[in-house]
Protein backbone atom coordinates (compact mmCIF):
# COMPACT_ATOMS: atom_id res chain seq x y z
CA UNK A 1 -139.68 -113.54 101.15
CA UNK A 2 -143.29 -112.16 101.68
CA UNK A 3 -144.64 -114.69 103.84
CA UNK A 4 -148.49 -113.77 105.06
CA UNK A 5 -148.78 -112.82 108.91
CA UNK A 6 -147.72 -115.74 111.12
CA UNK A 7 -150.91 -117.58 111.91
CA UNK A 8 -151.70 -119.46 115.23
CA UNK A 9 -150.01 -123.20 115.31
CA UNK A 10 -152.13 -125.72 114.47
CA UNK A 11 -153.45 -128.03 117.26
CA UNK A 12 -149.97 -130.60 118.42
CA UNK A 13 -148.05 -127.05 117.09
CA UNK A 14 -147.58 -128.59 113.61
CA UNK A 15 -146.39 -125.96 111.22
CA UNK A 16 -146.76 -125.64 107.39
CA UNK A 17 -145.15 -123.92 104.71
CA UNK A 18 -146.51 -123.31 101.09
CA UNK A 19 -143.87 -122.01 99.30
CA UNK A 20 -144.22 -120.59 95.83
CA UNK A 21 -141.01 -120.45 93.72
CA UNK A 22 -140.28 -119.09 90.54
CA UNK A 23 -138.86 -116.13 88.38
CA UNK A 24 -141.66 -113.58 87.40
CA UNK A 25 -139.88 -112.22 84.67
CA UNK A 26 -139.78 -115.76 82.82
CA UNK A 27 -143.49 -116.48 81.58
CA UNK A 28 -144.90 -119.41 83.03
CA UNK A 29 -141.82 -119.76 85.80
CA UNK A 30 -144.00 -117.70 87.68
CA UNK A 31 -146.81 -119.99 88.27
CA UNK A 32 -145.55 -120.63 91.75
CA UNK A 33 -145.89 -117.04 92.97
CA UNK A 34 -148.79 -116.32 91.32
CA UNK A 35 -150.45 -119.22 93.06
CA UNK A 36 -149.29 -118.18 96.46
CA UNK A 37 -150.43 -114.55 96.02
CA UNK A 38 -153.72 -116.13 95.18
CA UNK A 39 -153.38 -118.68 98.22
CA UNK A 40 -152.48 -115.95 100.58
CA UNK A 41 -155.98 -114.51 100.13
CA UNK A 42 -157.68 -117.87 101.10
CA UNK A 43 -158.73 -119.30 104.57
CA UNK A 44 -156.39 -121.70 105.23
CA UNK A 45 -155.76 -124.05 108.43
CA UNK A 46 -153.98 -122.67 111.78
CA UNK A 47 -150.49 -123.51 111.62
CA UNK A 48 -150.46 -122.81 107.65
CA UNK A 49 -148.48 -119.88 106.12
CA UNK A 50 -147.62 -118.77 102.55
CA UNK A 51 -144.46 -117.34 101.35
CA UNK A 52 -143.92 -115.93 98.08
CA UNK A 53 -140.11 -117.43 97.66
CA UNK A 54 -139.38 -116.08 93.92
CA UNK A 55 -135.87 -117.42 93.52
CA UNK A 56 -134.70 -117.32 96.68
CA UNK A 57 -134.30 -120.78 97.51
CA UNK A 58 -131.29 -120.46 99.46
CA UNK A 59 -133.51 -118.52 101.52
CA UNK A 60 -136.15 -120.71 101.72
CA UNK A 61 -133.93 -123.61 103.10
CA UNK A 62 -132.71 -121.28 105.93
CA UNK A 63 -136.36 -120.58 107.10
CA UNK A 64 -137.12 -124.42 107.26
CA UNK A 65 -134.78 -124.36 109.79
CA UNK A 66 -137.31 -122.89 112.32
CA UNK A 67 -139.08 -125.96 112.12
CA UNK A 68 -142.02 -126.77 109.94
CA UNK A 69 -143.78 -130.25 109.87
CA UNK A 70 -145.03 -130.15 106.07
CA UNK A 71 -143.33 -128.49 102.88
CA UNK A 72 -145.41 -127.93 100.24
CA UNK A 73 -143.26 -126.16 97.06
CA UNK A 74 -145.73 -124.69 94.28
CA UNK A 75 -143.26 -124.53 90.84
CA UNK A 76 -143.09 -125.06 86.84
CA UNK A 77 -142.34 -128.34 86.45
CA UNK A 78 -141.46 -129.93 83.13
CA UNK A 79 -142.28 -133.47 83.68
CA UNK A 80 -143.39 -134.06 79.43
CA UNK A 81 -146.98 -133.28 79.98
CA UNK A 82 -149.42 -131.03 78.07
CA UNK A 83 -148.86 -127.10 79.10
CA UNK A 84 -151.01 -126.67 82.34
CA UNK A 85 -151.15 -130.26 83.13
CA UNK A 86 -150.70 -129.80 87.32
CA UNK A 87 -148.33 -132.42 89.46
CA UNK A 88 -148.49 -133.51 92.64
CA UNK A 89 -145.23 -134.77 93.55
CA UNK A 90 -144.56 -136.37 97.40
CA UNK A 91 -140.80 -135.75 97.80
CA UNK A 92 -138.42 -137.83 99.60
CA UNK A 93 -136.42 -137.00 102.88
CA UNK A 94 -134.63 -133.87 102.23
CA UNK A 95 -130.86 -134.76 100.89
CA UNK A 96 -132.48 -138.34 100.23
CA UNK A 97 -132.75 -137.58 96.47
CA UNK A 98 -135.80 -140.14 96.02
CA UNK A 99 -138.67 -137.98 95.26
CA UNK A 100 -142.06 -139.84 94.13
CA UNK A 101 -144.66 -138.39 92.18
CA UNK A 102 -147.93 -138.83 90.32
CA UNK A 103 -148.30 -137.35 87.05
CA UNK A 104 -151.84 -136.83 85.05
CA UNK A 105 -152.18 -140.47 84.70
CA UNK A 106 -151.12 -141.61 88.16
CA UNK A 107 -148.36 -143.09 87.31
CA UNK A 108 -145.85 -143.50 90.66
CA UNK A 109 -141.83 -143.27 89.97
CA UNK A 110 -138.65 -141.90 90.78
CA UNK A 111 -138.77 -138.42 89.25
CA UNK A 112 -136.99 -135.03 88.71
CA UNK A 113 -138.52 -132.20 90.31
CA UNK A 114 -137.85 -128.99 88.11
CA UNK A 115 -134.83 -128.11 85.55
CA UNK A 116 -134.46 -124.38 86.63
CA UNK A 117 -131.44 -123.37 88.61
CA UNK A 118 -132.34 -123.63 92.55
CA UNK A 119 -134.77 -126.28 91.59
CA UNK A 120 -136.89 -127.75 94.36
CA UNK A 121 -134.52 -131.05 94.59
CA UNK A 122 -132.04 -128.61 94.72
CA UNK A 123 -133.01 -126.35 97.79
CA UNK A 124 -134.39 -129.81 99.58
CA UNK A 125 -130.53 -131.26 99.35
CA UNK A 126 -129.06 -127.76 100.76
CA UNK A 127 -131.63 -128.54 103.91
CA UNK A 128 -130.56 -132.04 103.86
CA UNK A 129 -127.20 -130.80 104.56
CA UNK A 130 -127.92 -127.80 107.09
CA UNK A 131 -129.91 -130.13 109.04
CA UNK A 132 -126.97 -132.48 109.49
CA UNK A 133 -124.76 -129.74 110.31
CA UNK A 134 -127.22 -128.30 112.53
CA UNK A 135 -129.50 -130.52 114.45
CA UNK A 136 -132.53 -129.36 112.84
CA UNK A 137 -135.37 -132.07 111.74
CA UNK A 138 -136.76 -131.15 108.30
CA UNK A 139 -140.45 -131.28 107.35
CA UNK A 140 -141.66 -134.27 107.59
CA UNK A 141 -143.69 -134.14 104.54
CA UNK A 142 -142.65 -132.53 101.38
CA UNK A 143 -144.91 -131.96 98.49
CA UNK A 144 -144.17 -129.81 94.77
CA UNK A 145 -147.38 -128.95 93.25
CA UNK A 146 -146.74 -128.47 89.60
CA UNK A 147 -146.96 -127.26 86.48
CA UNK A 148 -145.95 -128.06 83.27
CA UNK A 149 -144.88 -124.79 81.88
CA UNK A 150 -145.92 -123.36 77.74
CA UNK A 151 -143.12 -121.01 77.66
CA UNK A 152 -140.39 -119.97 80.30
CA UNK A 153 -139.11 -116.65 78.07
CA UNK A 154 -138.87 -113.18 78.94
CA UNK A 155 -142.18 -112.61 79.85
CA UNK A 156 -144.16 -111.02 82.60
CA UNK A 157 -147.46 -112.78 82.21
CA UNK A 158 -148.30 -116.50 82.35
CA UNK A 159 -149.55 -118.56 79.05
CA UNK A 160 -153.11 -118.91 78.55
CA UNK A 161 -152.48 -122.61 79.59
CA UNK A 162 -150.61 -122.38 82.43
CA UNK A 163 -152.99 -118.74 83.84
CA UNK A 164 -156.06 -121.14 83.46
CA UNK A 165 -154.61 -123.73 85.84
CA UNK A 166 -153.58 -121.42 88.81
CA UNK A 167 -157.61 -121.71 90.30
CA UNK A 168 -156.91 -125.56 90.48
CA UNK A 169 -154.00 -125.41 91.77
CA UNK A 170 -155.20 -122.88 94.31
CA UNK A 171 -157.75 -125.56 94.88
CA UNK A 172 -155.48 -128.16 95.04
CA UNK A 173 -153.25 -127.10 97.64
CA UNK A 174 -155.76 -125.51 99.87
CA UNK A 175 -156.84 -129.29 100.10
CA UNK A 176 -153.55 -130.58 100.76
CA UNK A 177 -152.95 -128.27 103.35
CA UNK A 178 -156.53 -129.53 105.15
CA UNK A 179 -155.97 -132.67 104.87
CA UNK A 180 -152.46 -132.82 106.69
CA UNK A 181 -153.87 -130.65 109.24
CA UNK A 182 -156.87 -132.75 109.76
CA UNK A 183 -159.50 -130.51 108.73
């Protein structure tokens, strides 16, 4: 994991974690990444770091242990949209299975998060369980900013589709991030 330097904690020492996940080598499966490189370079809150989590989402669950008050996952997400269309998803409690999300027309439901092997449902139920087993309190807010992929084939470069929505979804998470932290 690349995370950026460890910022100063936010004011009440809330935490936040923007974690892009993906595989670089598969086309548009490495939206996520490429919007946290992109992310790292902005100003963000205190309290807010960004990790470039590729496909280590075992890894990913293990750092939540240190405590972190918001989750925000950037990923492909096939959800049936045009390619590009971008996702905010709230997702349930870890382990919970009940994520909620709003798609391009703001519709609210029980959704899947991603198809891809450690899929963001997938690394929030592994958490789930090592909190249980270890005392630890998971965020208490969990977001997936998506996006519907064009391709996910052995490819090093994003589609045109997908590439052009990166700047929004830079956008849109360095407004998430401010408004959970107040700012």
């Amino acid at each position: 994991m690349t995370p950026t330097a460890v910022p100063p904690t936010a004011p009440g020492g809330a935490r936040t974690l923007v974690a892009g996940v993906g595989n670089v080598f598969l086309g548009d499966d490495g939206f996520g990444v490429e919007t946290a490189r992109r992310l790292a370079r902005e100003e963000l809150p205190a309290g807010v770091e960004v990790a470039d989590v590729g496909i280590r989402g075992v890894h990913l669950a293990y750092q939540l242990l240190d405590g972190y008050d918001t989750l925000v996952l950037v990923d492909a997400t096939a959800r049936g949209g045009a390619p590009g269309t971008l996702y905010l998803i709230e997702a349930g409690t870890p382990g919970t299975g009940t994520p909620e999300g709003t798609g391009p027309a703001g519709e609210a439901g029980e959704v899947p998060l991603d198809g891809h092997r450690m899929s963001p449902d997938a690394v929030l139920a592994l958490l789930g369980t090592l909190c249980a087993t270890t005392g630890a309190t998971p965020p208490r807010h969990t977001y997936v900013v998506g996006c519907e992929p064009a391709r996910l084939d052995e490819s090093l470069e994003l589609s045109p589709q997908v590439a052009a929505a990166v700047p929004e979804a830079v956008r849109m998470v360095a407004g998430l991030v401010r408004q959970e932290a107040g700012v």
